[in-house]
PDB file of N, CA and C in Angstrom:
ATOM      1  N   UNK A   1     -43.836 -10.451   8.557  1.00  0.00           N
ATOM      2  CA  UNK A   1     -42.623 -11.139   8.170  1.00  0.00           C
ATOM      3  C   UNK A   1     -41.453 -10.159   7.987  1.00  0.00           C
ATOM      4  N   UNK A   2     -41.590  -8.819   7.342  1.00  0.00           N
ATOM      5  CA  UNK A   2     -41.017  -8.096   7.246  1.00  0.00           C
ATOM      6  C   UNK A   2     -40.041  -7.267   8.732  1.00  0.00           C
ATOM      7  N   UNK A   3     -40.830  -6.590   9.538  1.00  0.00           N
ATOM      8  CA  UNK A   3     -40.652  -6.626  10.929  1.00  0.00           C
ATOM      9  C   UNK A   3     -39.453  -7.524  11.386  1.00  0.00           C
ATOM     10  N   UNK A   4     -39.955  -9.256  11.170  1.00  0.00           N
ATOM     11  CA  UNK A   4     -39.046 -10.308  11.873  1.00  0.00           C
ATOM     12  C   UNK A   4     -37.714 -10.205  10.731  1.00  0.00           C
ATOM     13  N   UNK A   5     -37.851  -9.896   9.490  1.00  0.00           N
ATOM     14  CA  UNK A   5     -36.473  -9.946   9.160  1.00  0.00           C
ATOM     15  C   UNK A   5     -35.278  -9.095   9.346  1.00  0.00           C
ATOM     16  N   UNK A   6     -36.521  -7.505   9.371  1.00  0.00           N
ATOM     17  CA  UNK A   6     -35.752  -6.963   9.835  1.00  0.00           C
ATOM     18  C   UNK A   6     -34.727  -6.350  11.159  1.00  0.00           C
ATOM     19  N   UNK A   7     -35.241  -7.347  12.195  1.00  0.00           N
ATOM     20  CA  UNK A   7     -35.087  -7.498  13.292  1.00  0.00           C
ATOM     21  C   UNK A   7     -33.388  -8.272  13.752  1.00  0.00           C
ATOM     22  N   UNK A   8     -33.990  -9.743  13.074  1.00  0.00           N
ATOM     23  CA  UNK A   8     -33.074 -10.127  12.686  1.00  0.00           C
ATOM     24  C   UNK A   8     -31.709  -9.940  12.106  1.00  0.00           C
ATOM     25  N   UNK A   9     -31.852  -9.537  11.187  1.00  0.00           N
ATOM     26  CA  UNK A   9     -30.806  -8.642  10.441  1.00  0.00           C
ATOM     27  C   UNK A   9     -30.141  -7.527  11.062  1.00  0.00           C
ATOM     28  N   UNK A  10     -30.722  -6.922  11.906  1.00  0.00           N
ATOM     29  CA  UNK A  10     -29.888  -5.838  13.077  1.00  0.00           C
ATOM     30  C   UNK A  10     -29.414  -6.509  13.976  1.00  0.00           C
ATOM     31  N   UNK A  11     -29.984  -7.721  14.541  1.00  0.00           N
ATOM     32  CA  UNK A  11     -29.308  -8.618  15.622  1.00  0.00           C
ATOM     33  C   UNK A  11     -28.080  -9.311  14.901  1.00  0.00           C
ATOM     34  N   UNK A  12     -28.143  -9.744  13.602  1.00  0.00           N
ATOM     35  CA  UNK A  12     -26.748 -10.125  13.230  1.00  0.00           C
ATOM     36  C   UNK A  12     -25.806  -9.284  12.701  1.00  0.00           C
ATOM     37  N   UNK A  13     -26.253  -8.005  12.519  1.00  0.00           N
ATOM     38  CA  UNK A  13     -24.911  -7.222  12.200  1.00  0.00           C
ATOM     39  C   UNK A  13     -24.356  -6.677  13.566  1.00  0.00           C
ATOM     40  N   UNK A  14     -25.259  -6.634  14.630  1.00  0.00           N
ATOM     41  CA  UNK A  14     -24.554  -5.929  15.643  1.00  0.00           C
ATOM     42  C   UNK A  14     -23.658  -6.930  16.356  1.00  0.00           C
ATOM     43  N   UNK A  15     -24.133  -8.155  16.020  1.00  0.00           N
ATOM     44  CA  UNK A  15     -23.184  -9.180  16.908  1.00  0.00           C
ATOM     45  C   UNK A  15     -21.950  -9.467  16.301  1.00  0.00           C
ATOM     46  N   UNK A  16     -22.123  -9.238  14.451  1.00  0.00           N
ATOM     47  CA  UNK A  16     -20.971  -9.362  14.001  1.00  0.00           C
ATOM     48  C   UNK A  16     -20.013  -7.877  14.301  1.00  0.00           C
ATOM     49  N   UNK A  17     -20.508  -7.323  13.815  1.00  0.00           N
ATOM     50  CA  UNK A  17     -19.451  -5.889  14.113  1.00  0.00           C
ATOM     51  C   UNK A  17     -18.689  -5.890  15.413  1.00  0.00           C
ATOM     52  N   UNK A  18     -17.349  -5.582  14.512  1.00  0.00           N
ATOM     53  CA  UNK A  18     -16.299  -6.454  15.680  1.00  0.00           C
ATOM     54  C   UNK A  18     -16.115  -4.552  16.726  1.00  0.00           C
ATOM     55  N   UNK A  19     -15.656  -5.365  17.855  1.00  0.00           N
ATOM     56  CA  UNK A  19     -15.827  -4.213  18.774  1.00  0.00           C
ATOM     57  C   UNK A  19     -14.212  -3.449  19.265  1.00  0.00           C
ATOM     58  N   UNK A  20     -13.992  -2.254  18.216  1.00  0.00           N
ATOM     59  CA  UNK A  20     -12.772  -1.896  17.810  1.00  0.00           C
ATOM     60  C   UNK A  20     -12.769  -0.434  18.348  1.00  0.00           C
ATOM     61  N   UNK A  21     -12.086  -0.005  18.973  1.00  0.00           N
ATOM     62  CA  UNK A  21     -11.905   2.068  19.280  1.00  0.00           C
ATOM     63  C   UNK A  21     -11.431   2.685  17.765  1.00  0.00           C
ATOM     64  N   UNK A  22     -12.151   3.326  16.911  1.00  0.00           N
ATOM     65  CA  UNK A  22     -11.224   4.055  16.092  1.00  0.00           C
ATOM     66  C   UNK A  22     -10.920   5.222  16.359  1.00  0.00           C
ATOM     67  N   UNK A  23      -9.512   5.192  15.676  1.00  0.00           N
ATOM     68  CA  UNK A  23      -8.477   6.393  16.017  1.00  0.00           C
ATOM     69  C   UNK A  23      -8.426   6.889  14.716  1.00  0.00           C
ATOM     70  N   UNK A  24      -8.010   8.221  14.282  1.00  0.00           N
ATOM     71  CA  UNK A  24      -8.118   9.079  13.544  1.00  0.00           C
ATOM     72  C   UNK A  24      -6.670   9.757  12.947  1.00  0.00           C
ATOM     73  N   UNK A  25      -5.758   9.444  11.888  1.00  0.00           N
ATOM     74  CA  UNK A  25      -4.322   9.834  11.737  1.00  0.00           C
ATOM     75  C   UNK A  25      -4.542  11.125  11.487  1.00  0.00           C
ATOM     76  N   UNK A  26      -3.565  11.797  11.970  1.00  0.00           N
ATOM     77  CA  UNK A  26      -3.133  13.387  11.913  1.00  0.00           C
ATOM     78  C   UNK A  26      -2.193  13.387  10.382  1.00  0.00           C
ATOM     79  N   UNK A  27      -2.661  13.376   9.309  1.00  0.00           N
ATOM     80  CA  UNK A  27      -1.945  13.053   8.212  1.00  0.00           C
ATOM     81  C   UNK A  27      -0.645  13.872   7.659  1.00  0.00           C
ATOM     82  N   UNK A  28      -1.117  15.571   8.183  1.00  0.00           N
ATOM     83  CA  UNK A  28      -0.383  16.597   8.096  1.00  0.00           C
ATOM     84  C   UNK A  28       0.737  16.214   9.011  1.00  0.00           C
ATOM     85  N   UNK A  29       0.892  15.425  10.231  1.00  0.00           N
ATOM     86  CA  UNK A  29       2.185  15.309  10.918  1.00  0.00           C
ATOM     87  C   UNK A  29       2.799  14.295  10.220  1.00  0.00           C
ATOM     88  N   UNK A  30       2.577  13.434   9.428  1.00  0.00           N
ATOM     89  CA  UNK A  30       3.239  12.360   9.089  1.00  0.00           C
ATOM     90  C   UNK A  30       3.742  12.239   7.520  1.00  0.00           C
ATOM     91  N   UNK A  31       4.809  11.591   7.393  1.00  0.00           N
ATOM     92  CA  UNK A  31       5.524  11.405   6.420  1.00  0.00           C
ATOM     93  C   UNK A  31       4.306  11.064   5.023  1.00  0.00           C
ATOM     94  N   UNK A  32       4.472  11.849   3.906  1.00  0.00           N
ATOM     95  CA  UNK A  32       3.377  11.157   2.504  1.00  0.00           C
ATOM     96  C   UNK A  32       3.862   9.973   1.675  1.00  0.00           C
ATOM     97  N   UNK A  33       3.052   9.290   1.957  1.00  0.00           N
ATOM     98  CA  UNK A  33       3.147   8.610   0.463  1.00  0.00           C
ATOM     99  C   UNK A  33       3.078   9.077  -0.495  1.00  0.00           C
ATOM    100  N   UNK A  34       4.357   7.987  -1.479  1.00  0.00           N
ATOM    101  CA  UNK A  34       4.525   8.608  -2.705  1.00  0.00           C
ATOM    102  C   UNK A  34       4.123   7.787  -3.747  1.00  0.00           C
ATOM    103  N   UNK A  35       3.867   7.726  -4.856  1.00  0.00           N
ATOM    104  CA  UNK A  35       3.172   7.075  -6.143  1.00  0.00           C
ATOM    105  C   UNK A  35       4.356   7.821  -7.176  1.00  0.00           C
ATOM    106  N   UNK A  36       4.817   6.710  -7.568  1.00  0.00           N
ATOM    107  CA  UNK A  36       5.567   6.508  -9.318  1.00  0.00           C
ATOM    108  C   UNK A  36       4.702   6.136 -10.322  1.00  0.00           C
ATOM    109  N   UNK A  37       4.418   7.025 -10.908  1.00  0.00           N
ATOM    110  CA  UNK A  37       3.736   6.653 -12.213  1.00  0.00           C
ATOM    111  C   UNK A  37       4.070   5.679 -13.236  1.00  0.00           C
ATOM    112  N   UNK A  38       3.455   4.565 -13.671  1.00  0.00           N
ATOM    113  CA  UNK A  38       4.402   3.772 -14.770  1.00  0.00           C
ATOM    114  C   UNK A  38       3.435   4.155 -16.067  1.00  0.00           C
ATOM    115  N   UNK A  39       2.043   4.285 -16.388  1.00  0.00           N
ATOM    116  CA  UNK A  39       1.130   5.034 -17.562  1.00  0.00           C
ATOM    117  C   UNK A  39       0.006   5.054 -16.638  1.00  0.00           C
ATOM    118  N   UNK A  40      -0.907   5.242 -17.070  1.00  0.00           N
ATOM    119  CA  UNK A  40      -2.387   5.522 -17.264  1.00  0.00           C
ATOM    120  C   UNK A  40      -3.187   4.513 -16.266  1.00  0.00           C
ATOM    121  N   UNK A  41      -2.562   3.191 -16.447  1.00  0.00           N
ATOM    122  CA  UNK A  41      -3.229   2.689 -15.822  1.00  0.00           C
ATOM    123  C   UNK A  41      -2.577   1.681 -14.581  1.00  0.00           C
ATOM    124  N   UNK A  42      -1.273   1.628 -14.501  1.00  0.00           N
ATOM    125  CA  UNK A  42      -0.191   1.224 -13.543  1.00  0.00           C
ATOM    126  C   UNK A  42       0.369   2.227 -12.919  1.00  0.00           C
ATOM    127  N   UNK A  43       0.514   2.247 -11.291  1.00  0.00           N
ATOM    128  CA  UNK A  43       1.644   3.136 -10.813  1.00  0.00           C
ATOM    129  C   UNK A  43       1.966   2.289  -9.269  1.00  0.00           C
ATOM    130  N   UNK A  44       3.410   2.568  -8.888  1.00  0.00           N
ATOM    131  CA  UNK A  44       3.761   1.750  -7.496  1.00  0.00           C
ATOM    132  C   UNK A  44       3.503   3.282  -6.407  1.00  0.00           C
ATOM    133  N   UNK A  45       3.077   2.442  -4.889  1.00  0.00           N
ATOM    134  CA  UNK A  45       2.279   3.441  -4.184  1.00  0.00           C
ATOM    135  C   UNK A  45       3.690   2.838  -3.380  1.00  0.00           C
ATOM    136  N   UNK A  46       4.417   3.508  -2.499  1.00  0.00           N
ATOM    137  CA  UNK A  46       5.353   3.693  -1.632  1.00  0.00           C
ATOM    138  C   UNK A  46       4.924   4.461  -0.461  1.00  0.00           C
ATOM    139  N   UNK A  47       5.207   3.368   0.513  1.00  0.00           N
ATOM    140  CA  UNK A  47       4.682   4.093   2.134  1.00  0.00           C
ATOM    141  C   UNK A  47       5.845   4.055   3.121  1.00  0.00           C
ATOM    142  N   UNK A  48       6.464   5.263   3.036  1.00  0.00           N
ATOM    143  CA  UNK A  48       7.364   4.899   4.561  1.00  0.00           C
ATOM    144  C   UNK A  48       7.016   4.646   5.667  1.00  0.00           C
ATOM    145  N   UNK A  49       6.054   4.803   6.002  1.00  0.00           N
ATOM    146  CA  UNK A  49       5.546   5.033   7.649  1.00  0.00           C
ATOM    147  C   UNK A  49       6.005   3.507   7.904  1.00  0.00           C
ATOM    148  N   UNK A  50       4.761   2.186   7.182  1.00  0.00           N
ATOM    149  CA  UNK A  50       4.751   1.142   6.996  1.00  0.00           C
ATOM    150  C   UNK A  50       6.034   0.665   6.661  1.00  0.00           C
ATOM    151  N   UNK A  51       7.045   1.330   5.895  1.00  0.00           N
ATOM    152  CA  UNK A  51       7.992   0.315   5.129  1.00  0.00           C
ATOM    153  C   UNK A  51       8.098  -0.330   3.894  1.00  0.00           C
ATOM    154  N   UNK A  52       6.320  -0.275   2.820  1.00  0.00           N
ATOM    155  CA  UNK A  52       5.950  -1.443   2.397  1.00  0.00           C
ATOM    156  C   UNK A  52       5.823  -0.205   1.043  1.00  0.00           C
ATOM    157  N   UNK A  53       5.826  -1.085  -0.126  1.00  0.00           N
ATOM    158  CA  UNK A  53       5.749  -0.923  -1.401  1.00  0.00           C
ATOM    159  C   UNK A  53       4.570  -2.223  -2.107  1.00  0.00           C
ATOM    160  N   UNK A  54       3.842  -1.155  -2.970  1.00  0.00           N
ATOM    161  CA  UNK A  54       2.489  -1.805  -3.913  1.00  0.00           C
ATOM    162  C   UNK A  54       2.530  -1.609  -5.523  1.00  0.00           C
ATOM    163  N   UNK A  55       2.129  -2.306  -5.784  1.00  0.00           N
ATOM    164  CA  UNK A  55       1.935  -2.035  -7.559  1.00  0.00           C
ATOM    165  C   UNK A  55       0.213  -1.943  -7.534  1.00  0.00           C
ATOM    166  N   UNK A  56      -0.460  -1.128  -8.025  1.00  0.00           N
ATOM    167  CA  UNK A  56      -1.482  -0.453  -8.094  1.00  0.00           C
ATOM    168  C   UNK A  56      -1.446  -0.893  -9.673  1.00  0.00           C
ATOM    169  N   UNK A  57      -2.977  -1.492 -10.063  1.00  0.00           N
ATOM    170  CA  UNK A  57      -3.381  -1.448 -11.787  1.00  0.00           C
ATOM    171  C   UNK A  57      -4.689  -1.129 -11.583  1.00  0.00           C
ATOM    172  N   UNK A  58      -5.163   0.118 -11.620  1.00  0.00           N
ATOM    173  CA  UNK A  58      -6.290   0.479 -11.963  1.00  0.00           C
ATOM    174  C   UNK A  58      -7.008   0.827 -13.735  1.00  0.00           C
ATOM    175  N   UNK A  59      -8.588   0.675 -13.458  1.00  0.00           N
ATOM    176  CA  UNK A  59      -9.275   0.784 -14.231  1.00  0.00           C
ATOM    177  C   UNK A  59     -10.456   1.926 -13.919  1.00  0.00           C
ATOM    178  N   UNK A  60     -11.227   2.027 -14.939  1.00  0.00           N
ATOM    179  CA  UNK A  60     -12.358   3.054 -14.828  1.00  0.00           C
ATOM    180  C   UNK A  60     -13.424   1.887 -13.619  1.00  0.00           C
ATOM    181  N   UNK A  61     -13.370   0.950 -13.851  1.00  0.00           N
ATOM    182  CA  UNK A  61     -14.109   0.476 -13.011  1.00  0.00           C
ATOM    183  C   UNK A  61     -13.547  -0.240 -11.549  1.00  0.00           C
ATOM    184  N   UNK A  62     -12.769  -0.817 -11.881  1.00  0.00           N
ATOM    185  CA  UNK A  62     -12.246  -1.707 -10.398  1.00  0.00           C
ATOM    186  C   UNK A  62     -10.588  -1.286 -10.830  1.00  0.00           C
ATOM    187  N   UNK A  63     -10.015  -1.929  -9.771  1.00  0.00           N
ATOM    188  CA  UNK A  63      -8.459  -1.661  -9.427  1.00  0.00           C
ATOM    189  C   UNK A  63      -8.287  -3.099  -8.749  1.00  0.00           C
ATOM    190  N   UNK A  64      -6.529  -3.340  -8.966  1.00  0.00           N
ATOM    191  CA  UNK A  64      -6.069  -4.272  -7.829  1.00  0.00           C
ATOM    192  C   UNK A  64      -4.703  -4.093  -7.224  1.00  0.00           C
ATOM    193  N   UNK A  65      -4.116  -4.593  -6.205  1.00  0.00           N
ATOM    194  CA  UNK A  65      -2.852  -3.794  -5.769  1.00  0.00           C
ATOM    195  C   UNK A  65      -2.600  -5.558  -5.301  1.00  0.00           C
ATOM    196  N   UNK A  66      -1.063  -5.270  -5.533  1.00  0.00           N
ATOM    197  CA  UNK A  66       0.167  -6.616  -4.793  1.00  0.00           C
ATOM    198  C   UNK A  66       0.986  -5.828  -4.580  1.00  0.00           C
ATOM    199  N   UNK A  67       1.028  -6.528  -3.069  1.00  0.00           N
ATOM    200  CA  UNK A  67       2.912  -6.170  -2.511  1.00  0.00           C
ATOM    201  C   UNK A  67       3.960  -6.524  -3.799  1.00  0.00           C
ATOM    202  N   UNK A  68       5.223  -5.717  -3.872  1.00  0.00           N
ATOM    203  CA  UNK A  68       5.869  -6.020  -4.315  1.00  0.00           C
ATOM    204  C   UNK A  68       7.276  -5.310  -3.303  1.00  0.00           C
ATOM    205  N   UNK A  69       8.427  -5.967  -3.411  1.00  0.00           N
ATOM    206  CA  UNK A  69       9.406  -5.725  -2.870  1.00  0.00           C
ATOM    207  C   UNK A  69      10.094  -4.627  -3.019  1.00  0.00           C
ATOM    208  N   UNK A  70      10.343  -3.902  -1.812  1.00  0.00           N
ATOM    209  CA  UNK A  70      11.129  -2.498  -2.002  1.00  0.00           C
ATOM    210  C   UNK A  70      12.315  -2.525  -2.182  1.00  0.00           C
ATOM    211  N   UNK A  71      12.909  -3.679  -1.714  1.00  0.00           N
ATOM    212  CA  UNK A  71      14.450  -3.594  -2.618  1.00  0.00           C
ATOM    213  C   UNK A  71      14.358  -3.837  -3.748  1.00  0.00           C
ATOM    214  N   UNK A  72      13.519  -4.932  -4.372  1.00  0.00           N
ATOM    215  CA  UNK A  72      13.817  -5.117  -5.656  1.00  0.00           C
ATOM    216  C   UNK A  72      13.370  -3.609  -6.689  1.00  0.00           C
ATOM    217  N   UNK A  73      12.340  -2.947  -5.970  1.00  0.00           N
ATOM    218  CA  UNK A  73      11.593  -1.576  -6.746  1.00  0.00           C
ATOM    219  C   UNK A  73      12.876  -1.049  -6.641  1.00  0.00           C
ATOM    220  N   UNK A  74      13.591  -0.575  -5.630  1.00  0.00           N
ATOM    221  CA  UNK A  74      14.708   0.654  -5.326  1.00  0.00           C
ATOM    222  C   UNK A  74      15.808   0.010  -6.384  1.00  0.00           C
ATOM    223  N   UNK A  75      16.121  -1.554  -6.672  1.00  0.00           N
ATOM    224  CA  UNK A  75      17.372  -1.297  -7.256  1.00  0.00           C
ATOM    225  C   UNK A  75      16.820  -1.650  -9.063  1.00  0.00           C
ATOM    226  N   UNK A  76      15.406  -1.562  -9.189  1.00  0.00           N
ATOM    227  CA  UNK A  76      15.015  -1.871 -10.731  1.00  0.00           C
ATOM    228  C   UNK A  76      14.474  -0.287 -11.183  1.00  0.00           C
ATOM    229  N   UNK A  77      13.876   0.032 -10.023  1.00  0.00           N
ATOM    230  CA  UNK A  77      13.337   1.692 -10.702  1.00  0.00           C
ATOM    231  C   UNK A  77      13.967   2.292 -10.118  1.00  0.00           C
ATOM    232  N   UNK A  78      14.593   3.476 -11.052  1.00  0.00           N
ATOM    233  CA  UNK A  78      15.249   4.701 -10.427  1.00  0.00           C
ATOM    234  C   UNK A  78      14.505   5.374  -9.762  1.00  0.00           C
ATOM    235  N   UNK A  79      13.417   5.996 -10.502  1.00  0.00           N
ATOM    236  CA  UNK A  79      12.531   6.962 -10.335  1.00  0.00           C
ATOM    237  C   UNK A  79      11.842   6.830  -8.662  1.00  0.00           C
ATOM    238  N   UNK A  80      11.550   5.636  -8.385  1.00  0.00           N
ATOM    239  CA  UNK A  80      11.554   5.350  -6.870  1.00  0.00           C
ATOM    240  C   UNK A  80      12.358   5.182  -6.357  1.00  0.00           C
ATOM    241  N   UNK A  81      13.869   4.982  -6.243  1.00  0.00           N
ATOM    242  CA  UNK A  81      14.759   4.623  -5.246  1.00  0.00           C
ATOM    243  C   UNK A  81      14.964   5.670  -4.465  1.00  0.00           C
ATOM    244  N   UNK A  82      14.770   7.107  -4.695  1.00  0.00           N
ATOM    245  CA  UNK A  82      14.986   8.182  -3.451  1.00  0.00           C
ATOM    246  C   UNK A  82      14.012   8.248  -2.716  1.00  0.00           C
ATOM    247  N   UNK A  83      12.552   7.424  -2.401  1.00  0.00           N
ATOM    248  CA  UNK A  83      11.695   7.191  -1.426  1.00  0.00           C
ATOM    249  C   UNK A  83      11.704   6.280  -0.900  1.00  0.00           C
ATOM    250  N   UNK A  84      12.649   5.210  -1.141  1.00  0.00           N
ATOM    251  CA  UNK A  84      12.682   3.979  -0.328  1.00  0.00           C
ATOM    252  C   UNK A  84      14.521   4.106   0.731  1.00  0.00           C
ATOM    253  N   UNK A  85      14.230   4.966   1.099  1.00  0.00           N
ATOM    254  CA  UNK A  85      15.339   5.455   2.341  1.00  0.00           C
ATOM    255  C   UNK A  85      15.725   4.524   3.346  1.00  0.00           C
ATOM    256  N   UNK A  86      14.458   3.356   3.543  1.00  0.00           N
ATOM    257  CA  UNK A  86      15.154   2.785   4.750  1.00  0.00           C
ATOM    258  C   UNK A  86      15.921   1.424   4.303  1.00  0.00           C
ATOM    259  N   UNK A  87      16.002   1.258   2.535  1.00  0.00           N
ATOM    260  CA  UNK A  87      16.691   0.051   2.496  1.00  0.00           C
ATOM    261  C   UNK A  87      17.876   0.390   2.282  1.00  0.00           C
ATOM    262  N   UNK A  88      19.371  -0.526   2.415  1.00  0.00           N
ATOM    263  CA  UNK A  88      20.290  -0.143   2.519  1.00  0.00           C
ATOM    264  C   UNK A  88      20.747  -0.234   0.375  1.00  0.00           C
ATOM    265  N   UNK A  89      21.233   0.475   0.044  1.00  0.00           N
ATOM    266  CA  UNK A  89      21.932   0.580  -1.186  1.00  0.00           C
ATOM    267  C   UNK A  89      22.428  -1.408  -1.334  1.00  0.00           C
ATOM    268  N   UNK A  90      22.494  -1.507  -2.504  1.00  0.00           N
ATOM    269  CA  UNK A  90      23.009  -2.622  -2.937  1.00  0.00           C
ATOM    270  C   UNK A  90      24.587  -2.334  -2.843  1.00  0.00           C
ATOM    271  N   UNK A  91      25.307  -3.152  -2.171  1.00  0.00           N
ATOM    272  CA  UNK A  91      26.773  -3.034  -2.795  1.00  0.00           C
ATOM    273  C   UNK A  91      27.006  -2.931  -4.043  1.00  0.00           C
ATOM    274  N   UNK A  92      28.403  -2.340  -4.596  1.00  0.00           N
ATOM    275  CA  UNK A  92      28.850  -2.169  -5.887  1.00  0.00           C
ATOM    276  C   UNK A  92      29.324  -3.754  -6.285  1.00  0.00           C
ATOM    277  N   UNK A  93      28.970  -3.867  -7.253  1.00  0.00           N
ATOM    278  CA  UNK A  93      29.937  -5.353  -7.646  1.00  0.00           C
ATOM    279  C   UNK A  93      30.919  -5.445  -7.461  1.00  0.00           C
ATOM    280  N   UNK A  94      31.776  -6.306  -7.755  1.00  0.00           N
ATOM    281  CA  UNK A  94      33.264  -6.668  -7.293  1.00  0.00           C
ATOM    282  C   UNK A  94      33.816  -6.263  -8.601  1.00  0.00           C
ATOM    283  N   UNK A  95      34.869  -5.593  -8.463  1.00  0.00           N
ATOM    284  CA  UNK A  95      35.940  -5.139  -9.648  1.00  0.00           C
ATOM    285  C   UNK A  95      36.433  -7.088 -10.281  1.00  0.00           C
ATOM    286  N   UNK A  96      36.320  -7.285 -11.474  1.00  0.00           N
ATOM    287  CA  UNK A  96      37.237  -8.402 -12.168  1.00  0.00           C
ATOM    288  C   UNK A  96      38.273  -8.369 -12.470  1.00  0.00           C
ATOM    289  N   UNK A  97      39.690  -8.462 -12.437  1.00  0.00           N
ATOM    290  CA  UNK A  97      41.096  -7.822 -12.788  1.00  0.00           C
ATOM    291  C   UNK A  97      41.145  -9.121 -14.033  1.00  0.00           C
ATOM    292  N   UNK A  98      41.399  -8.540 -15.020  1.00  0.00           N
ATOM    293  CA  UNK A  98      42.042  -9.446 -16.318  1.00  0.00           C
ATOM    294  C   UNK A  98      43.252  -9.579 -15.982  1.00  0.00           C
TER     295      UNK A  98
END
């Protein structure tokens, strides 16, 4: 019985395993990601390559990450806005004349 399951079980992982070329990034040629620390157990992970910004909450045991918006990060945190280069600056507000 053993034999047949394990038989089995190689016939369904090989049929599932999707049939992909992997490629290998040259990390040293490419731009780093950067991480803003917020404490201990929050920090936002910033990727230019991608474009895309994460909020990272890790633990000693598990972690979880959500997109969050790079304009809204660039114009709420300072501390990240000089890694988010490709969004354009917010305009200045409009002067009010009394």
């Amino acid at each position: 019985m053993r034999p047949l399951l394990l038989t089995l079980t190689a016939l369904l992982f090989s049929a599932c395993y999707p049939h992909a070329e992997v490629t290998r990034v040259q990390l040293a040629k490419q731009t780093p990601f950067h991480i803003v620390q917020i404490d201990s157990t929050f920090v936002y992970l910033i990727d230019p390559r991608t474009e895309t910004c994460f909020l990272l909450a890790g633990g000693s045991e598990s972690f979880g990450m959500t997109h969050v918006p790079c304009d809204k990060l660039k114009s709420n945190v300072p501390e990240a806005a000089p890694f988010i280069a490709w969004v354009p600056d917010a305009p200045a507000a409009p002067v009010v004349a009394h």
